[in-house]
Protein backbone atom coordinates (compact mmCIF):
# COMPACT_ATOMS: atom_id res chain seq x y z
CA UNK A 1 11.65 -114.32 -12.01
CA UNK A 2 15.25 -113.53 -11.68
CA UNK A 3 17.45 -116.00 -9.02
CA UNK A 4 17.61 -114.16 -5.91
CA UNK A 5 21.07 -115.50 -4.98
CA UNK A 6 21.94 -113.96 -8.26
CA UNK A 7 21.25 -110.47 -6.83
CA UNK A 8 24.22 -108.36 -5.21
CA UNK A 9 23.59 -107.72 -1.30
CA UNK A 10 25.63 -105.00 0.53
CA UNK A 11 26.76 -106.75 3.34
CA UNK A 12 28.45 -105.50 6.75
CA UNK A 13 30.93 -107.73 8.58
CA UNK A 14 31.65 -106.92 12.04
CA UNK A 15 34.48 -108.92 13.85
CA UNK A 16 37.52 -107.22 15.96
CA UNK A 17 39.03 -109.58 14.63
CA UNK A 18 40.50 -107.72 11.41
CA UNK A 19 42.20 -111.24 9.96
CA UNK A 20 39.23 -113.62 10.94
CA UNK A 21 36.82 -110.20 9.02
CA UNK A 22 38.42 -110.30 5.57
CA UNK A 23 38.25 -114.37 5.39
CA UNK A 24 34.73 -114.09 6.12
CA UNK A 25 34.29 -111.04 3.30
CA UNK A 26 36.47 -112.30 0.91
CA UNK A 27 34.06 -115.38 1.33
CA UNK A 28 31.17 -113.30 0.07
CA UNK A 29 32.75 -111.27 -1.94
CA UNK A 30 33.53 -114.26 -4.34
CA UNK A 31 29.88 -114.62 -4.90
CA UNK A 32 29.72 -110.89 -6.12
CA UNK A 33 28.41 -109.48 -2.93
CA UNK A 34 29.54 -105.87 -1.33
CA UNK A 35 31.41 -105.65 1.82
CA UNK A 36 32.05 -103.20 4.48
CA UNK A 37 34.41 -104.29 6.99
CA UNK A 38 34.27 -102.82 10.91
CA UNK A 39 36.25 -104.12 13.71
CA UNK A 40 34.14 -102.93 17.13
CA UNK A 41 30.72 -101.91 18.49
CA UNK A 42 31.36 -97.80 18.18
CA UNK A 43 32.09 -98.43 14.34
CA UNK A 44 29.27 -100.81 13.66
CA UNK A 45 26.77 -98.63 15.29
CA UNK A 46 27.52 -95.92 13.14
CA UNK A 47 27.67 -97.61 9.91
CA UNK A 48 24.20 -98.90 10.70
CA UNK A 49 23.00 -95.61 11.44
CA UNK A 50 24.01 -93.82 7.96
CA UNK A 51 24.59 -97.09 5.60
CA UNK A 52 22.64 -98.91 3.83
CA UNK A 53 22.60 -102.83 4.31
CA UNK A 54 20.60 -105.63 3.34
CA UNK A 55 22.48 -108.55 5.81
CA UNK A 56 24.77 -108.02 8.97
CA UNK A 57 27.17 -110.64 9.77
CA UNK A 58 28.50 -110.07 13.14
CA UNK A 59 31.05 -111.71 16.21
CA UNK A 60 28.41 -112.42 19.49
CA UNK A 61 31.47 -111.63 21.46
CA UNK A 62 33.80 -108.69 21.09
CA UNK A 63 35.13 -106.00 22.98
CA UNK A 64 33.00 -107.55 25.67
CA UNK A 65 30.07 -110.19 25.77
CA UNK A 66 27.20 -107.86 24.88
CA UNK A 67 28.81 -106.26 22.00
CA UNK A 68 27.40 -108.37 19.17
CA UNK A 69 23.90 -108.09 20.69
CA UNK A 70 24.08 -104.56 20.76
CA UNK A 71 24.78 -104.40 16.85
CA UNK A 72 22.26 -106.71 16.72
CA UNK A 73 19.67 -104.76 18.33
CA UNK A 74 20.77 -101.86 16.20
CA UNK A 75 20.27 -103.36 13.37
CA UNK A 76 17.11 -104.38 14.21
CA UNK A 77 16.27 -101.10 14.76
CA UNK A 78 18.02 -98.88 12.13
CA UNK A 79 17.75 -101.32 9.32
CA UNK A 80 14.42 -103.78 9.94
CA UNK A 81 14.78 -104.73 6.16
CA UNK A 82 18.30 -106.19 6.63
CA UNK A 83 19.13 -110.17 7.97
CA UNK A 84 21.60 -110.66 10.77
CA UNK A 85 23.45 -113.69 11.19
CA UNK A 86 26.00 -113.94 14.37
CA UNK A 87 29.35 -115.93 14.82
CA UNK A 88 30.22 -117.57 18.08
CA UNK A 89 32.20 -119.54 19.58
CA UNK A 90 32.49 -123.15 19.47
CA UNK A 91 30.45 -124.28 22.61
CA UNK A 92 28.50 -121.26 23.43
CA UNK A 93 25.30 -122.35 21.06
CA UNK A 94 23.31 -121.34 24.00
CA UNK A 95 24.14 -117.75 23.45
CA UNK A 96 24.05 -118.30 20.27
CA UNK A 97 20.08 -119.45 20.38
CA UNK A 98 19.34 -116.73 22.32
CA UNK A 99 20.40 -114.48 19.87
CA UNK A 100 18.40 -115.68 16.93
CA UNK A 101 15.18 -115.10 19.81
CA UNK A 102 16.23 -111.83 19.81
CA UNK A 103 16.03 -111.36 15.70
CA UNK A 104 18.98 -113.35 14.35
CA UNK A 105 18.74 -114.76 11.33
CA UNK A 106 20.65 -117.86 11.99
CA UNK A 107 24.47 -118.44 13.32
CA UNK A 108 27.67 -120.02 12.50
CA UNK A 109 30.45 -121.46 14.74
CA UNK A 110 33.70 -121.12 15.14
CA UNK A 111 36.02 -122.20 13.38
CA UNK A 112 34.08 -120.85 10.00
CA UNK A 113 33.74 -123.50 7.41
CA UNK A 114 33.13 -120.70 4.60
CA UNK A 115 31.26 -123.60 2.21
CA UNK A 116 28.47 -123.05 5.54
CA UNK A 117 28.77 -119.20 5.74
CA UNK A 118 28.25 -118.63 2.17
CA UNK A 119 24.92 -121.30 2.55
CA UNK A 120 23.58 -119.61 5.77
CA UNK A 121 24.19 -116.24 4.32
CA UNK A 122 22.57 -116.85 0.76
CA UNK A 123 19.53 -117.98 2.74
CA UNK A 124 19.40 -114.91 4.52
CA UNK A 125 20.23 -112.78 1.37
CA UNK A 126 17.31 -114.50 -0.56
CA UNK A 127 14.93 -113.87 2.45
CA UNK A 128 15.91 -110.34 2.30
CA UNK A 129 15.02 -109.93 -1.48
CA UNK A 130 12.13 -112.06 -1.15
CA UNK A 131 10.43 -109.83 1.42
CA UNK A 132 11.91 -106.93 -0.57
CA UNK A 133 10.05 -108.25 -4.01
CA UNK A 134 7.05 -109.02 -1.83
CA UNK A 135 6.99 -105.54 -1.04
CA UNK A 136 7.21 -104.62 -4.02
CA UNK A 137 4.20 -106.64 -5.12
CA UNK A 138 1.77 -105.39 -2.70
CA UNK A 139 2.61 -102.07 -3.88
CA UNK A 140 1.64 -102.66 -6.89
CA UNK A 141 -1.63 -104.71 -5.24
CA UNK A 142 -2.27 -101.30 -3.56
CA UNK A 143 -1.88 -99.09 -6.87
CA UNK A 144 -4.23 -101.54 -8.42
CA UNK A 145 -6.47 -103.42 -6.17
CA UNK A 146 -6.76 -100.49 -3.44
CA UNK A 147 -7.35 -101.33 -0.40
CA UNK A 148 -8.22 -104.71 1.96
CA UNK A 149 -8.61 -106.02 -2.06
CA UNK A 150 -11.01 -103.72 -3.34
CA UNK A 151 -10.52 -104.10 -7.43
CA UNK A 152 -10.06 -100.93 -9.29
CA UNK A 153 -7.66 -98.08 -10.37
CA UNK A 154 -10.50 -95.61 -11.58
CA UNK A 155 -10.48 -92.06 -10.15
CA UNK A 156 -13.99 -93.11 -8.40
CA UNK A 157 -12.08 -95.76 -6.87
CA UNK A 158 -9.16 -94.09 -5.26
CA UNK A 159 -11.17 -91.40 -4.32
CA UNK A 160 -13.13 -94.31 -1.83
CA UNK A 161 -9.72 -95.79 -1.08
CA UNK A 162 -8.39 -92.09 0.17
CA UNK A 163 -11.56 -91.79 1.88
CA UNK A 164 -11.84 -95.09 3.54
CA UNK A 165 -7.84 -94.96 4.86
CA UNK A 166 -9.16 -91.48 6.41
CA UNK A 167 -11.95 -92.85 8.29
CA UNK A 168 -11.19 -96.53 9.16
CA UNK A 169 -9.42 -95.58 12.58
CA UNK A 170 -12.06 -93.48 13.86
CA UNK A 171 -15.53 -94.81 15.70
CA UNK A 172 -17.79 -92.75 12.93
CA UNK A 173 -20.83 -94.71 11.80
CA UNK A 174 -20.48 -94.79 8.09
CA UNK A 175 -23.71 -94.92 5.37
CA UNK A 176 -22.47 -96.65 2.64
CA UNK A 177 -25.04 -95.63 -0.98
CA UNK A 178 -25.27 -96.98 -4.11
CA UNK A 179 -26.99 -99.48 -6.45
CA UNK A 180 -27.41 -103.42 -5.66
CA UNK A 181 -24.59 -105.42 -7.00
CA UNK A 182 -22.02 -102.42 -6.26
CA UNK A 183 -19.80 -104.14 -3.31
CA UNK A 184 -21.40 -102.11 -0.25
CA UNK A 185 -20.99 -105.17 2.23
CA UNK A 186 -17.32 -105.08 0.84
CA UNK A 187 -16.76 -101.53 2.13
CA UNK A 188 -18.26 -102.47 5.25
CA UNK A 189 -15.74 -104.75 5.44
CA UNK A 190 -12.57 -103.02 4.80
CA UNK A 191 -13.97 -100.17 7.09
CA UNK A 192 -14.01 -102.92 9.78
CA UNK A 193 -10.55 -105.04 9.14
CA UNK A 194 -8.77 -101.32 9.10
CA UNK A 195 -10.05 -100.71 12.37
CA UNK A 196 -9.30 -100.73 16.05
CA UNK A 197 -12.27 -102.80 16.39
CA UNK A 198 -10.27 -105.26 13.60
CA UNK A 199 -10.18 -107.97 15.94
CA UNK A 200 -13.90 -107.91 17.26
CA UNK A 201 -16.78 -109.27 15.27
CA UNK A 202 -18.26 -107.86 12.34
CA UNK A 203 -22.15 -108.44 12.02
CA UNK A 204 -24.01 -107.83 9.19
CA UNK A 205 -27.77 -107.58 9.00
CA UNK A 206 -30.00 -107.11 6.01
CA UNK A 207 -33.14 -104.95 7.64
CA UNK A 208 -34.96 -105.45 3.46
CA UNK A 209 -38.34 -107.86 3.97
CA UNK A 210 -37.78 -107.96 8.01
CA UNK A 211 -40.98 -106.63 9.72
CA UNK A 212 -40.81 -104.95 12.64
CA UNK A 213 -41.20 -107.30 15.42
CA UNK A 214 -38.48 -109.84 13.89
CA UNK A 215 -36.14 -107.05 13.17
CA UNK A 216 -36.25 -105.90 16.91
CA UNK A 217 -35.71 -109.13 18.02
CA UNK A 218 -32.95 -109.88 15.43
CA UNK A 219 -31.33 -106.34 16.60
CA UNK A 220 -32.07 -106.03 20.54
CA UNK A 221 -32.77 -110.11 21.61
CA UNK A 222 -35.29 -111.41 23.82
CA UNK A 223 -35.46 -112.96 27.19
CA UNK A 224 -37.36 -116.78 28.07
CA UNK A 225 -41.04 -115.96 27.79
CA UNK A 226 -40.96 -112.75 26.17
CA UNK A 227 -43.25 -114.54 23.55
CA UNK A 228 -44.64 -117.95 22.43
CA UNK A 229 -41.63 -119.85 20.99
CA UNK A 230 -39.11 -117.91 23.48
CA UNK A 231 -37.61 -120.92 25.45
CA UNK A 232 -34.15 -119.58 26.47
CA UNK A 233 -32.56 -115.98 26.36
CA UNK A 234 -31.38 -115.15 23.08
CA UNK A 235 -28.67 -112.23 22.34
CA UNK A 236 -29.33 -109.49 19.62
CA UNK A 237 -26.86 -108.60 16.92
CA UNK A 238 -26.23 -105.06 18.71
CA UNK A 239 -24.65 -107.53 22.05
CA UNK A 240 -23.44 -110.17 19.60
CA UNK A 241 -21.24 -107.18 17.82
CA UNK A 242 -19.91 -105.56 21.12
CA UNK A 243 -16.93 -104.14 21.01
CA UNK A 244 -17.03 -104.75 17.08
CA UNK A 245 -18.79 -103.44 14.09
CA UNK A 246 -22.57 -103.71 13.44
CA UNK A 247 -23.58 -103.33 9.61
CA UNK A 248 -27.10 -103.08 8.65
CA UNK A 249 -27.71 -103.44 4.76
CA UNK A 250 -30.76 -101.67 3.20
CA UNK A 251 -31.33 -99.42 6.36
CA UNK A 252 -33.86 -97.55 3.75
CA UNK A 253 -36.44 -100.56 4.26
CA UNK A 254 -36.50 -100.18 7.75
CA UNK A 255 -40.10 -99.53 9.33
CA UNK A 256 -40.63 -96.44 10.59
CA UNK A 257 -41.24 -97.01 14.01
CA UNK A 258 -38.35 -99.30 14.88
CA UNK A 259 -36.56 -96.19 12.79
CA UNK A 260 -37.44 -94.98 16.29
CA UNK A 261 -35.77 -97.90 18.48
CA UNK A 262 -32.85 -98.11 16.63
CA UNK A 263 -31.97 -94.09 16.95
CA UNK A 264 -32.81 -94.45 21.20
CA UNK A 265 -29.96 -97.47 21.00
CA UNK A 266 -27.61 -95.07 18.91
CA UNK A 267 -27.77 -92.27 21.33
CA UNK A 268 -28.25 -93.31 25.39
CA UNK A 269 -25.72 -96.72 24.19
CA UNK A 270 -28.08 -98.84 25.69
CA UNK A 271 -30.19 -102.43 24.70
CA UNK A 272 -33.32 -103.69 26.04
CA UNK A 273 -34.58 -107.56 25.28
CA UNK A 274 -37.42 -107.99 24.18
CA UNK A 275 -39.49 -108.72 27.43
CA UNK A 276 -36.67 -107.43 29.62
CA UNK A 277 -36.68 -104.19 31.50
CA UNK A 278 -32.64 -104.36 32.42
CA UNK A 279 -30.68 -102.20 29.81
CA UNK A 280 -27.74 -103.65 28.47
CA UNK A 281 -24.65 -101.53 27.58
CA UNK A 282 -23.08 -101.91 24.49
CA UNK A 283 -20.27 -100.25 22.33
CA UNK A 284 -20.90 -100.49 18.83
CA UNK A 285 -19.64 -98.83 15.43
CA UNK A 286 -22.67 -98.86 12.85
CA UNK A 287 -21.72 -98.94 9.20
CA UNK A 288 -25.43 -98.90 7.27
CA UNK A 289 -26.00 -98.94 3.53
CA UNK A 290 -28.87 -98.67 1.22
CA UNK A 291 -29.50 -98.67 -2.53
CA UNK A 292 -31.90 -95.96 -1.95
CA UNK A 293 -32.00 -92.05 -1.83
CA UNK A 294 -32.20 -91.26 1.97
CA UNK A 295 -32.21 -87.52 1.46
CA UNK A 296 -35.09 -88.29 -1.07
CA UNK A 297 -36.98 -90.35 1.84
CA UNK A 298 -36.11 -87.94 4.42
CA UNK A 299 -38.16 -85.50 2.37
CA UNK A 300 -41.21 -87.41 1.98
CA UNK A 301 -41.30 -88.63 5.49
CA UNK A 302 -40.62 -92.10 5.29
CA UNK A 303 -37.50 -91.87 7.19
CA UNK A 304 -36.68 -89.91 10.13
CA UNK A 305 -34.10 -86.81 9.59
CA UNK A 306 -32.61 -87.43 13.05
CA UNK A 307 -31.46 -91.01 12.47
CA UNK A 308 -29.91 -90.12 8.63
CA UNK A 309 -27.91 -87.71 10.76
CA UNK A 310 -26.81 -90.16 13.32
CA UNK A 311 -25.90 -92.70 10.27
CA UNK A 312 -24.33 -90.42 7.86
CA UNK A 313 -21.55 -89.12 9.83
CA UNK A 314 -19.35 -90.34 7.32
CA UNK A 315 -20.93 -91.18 3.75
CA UNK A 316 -19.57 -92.91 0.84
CA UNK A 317 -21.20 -93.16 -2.54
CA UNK A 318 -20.24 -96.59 -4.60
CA UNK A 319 -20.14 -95.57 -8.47
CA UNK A 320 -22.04 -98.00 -10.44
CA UNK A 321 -20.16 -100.31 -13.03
CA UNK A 322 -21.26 -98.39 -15.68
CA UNK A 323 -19.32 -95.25 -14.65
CA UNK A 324 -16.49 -96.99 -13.74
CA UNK A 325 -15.90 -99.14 -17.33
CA UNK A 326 -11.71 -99.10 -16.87
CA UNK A 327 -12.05 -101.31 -13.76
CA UNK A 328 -14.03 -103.88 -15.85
CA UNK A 329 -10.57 -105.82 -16.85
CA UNK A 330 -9.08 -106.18 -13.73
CA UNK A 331 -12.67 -107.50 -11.79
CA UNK A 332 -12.62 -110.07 -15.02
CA UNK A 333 -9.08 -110.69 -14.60
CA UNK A 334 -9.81 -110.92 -11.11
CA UNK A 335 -12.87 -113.35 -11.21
CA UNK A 336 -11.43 -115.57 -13.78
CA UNK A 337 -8.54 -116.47 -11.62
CA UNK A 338 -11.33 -117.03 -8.71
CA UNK A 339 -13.28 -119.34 -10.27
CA UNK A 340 -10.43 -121.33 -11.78
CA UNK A 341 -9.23 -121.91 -8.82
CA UNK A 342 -12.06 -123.14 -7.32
CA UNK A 343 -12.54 -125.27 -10.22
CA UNK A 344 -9.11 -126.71 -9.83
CA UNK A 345 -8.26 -125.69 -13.56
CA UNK A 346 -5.83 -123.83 -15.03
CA UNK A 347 -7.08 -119.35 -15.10
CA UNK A 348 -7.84 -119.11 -19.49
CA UNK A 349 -6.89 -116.05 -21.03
CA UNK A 350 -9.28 -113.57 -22.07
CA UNK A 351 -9.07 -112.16 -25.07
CA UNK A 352 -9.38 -108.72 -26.35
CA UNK A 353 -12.54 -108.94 -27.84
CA UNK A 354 -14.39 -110.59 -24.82
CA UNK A 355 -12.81 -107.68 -22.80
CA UNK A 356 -14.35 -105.47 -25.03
CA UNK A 357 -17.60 -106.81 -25.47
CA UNK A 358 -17.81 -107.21 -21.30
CA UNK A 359 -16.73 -103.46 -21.33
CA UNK A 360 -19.73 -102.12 -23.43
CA UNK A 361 -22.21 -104.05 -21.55
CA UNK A 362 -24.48 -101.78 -19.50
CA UNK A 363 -24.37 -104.08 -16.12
CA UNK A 364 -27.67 -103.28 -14.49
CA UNK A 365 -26.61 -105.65 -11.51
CA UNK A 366 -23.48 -104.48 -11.24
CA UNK A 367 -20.55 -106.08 -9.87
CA UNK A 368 -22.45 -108.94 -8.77
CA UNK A 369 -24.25 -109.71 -12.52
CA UNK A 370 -20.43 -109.43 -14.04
CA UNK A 371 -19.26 -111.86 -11.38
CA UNK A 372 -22.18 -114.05 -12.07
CA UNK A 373 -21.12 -113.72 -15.93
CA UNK A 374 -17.73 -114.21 -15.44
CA UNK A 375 -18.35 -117.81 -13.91
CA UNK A 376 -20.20 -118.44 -16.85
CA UNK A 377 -17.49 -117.74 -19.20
CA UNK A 378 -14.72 -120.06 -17.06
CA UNK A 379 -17.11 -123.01 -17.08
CA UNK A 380 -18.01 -122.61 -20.45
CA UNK A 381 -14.30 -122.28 -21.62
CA UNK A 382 -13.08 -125.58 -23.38
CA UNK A 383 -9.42 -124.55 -23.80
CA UNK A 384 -6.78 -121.91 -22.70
CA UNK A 385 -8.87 -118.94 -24.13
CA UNK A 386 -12.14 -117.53 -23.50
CA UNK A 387 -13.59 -116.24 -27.20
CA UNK A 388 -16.76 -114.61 -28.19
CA UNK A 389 -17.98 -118.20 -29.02
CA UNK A 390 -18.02 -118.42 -25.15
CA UNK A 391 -20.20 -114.95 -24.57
CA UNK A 392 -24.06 -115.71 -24.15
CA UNK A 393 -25.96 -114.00 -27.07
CA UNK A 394 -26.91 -111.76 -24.89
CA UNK A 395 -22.84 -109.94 -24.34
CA UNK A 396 -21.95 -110.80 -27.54
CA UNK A 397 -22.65 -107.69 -29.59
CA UNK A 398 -21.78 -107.15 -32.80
CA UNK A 399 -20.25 -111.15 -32.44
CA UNK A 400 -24.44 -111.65 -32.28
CA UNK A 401 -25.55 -109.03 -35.17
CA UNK A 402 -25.75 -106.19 -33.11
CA UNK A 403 -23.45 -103.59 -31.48
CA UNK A 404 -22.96 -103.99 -27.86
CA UNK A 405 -24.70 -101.79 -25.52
CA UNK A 406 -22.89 -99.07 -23.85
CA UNK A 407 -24.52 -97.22 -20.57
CA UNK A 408 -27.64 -98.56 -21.33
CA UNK A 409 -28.09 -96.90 -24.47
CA UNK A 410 -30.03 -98.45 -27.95
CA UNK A 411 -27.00 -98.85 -30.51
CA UNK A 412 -29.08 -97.99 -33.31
CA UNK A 413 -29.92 -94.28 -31.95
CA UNK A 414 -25.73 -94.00 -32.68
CA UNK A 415 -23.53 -93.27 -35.65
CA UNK A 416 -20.92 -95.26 -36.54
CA UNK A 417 -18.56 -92.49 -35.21
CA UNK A 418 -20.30 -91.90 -32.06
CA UNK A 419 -19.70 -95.55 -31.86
CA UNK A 420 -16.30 -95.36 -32.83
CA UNK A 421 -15.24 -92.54 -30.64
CA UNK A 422 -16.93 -94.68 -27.12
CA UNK A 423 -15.28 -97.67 -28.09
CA UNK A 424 -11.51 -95.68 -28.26
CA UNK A 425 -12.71 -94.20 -25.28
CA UNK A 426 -13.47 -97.10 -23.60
CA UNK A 427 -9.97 -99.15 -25.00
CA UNK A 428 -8.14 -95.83 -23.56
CA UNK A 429 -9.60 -96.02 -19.90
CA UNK A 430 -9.15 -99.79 -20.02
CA UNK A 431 -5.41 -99.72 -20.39
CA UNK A 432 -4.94 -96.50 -18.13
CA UNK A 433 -4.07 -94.71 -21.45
CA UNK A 434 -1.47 -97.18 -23.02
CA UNK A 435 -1.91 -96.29 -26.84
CA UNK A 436 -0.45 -99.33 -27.51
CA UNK A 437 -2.47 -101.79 -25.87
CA UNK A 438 -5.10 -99.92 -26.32
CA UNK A 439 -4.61 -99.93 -30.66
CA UNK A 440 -4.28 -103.87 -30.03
CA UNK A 441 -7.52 -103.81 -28.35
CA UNK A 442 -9.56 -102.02 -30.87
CA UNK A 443 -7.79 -103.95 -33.43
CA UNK A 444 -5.79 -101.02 -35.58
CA UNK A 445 -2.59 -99.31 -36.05
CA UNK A 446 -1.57 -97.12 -33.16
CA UNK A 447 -0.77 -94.38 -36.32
CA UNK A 448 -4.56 -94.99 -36.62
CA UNK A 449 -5.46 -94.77 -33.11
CA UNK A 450 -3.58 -91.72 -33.13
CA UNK A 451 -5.21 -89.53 -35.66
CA UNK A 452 -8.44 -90.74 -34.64
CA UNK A 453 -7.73 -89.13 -31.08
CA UNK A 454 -7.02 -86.14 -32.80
CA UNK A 455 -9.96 -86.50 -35.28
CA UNK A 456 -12.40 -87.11 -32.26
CA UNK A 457 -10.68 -84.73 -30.13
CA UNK A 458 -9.79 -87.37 -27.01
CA UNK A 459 -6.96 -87.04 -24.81
């Protein structure tokens, strides 16, 4: 990383001053920085208007004693990535303090020693392009980890992103679908922290295995006595998430008739503990999600059409891994660096061929059975690099005898060209369509990648 003092700031220098202005810029100049000189409030209001400045340096007192807090408050407000750091008089610190609670960077006292003003102003210069590299960063966080950290830069993936930065804000209940293993309690999650409920609780529930008397208890409470074992009012999940978000995972195993209780709560707003007969008002935001096909259960019967409609005002569909093979390197990447650092050891490479071989695996279980993997392979490691000799037999592949598998599919019912033309595929969608790394990958020329695109017909 480059040395952030080393990096040229445009600076503007405010002082009426004129003399007492150029000692100051000439200060900064000398260090390679770019200086506009103004001598009163008028001028450096408009400057800060239609320039362009990364730190203001600026007399408290001027024309009159609120002039340097009004170009501070400007450029507060017309340049919020800049630094301001104010000159004052010897003596007047106190005004000086209150400036710096009102955004200053720092100050500096009169008389200037310029060894201090070119310290105090590199500090504020390398704040500036900190925040400005830090920017930067999350940018490129955002382009490749999404949104509230969700890994992945495949079209499925942004798609959800676009979606979920459309519907966070609003109050809709949301029914998250999609295999086990493919992150729904993540989504759940982001569709919370994005919120306006953000800083309410989020309360998850898992309605699989629950029968119906523990699930309404779980959801609506109970009062003392309701039933044997009831020895003090207890609060359901639907009060305990007031004013928050409610999720309920695998809302497709929920029992038909509290189908039934859970759709009265959804539409009069209202609770009822178990052995109470005083209805409780609550405001909640229900985000569900299921593995299974609702419309397919609506159609047989075991799940009421009225309550899919109340849950699936909003509905997202999570891609299984499989379809989604190019955001297999960054959830390694992504794991490995987890793990490592809760093992307190250094993150190993992973080399080409271990991406490779994770990338034609089938992953039945998803995210969760190539996390699970992906701890293997960091304990296992025994030096900077995980190898195939770290791959179980059973992600090996051809490392074991065999091809690895790709979407499930036997390798023997391929050619070798079939074969050939998945794994280019593959290498291509890995590297977002870098030819390059994606040659290095496979383990041939990029000359060679080339005509085989052309052979195969691949873009």
């Amino acid at each position: 990383m480059p040395d952030l003092a080393d990096q040229t700031a445009q600076v503007l220098v405010v002082d009426d001053e004129a003399d007492h202005a150029e000692v100051m810029a000439e200060a900064l100049r000398r260090l390679g920085h770019v200086c506009t000189l103004v001598h009163s409030r008028a001028e450096a209001l408009d400057e800060l208007k239609h320039g362009q400045f990364d730190l203001v340096v600026t007399d408290l007192k001027m024309e009159d004693d609120t002039a340097g807090f009004d170009v501070l408050a400007a450029a507060r407000d017309d340049q919020p990535q800049a630094e301001t750091l104010v000159v004052t008089a010897h003596g007047d610190v106190p005004t000086a303090i209150e400036a710096v609670k009102r955004g200053a960077f720092d100050f500096i006292e009169k008389p200037i020693d310029l060894d201090l003003l070119r310290a105090r102003c590199g500090k504020a210069i390398d704040a500036v392009f900190a925040k400005a590299e830090n920017r930067d960063l999350r940018d490129r966080l955002d382009d490749t980890l999404g949104f509230d950290g969700l890994i992945g830069r495949s079209s499925a993936m942004r798609q959800i992103v676009t979606t979920l930065k459309q519907i966070a804000p609003s109050d809709a209940s949301v029914l998250i679908t999609g295999e086990s293993g493919t992150g729904k309690e993540l989504i759940a999650q982001a569709v919370h922290h994005h919120s306006n409920r953000a800083g309410r609780a989020f309360v998850p529930l898992n309605c699989a295995g629950l029968s119906e008397s523990i699930l309404e208890d779980e959801l609506f409470g109970h009062v003392r006595g309701a039933f044997t074992g009831a020895e003090k009012d207890r609060e359901g999940r639907f009060e305990y998430a007031n004013h928050g978000t409610l999720f309920l995972d695998e809302i497709g195993d929920m029992p038909t008739a509290m189908q039934a209780k859970l759709l009265r709560v959804l539409e009069s707003g209202e609770v009822v503990r178990l052995g109470s007969n005083t209805p409780k008002h609550v405001d909640v935001r229900l985000v569900a999600a299921t593995h299974h096909d609702l419309d397919a259960l609506v159609a047989e019967g075991t799940f009421r059409e009225d309550l899919f409609y109340r849950l699936a005002v909003v509905r997202l569909h999570l891609p299984p891994l499989r379809d989604r093979r190019e955001d297999i390197p960054l959830l390694v990447d992504h794991f490995v660096k987890h793990f490592a650092e809760q093992m307190r050891k250094p993150a190993p490479r992973v080399s080409d061929e271990v991406q490779q071989a994770l990338m034609q695996q089938p992953w039945p279980g998803n995210i969760r059975q190539l996390r699970n993997a992906v701890q293997n392979l960091v304990v296992m490691a025994d030096g900077d690099t995980i190898e195939l000799r770290h791959l179980p037999s059973n992600l090996r592949g051809d490392a074991a005898g065999g091809t690895p598998a790709a979407g499930g599919e036997v390798s023997g019912a391929m050619s070798l060209d079939q074969l050939e033309k998945q794994a280019i595929r593959h290498a291509l969608q890995a590297t977002a369509g870098n030819r390059e790394q994606a040659a290095k990958i496979l383990g041939i020329g990029e000359r060679t990648l080339y005509r085989k695109l052309k052979e195969y017909g691949l873009k």
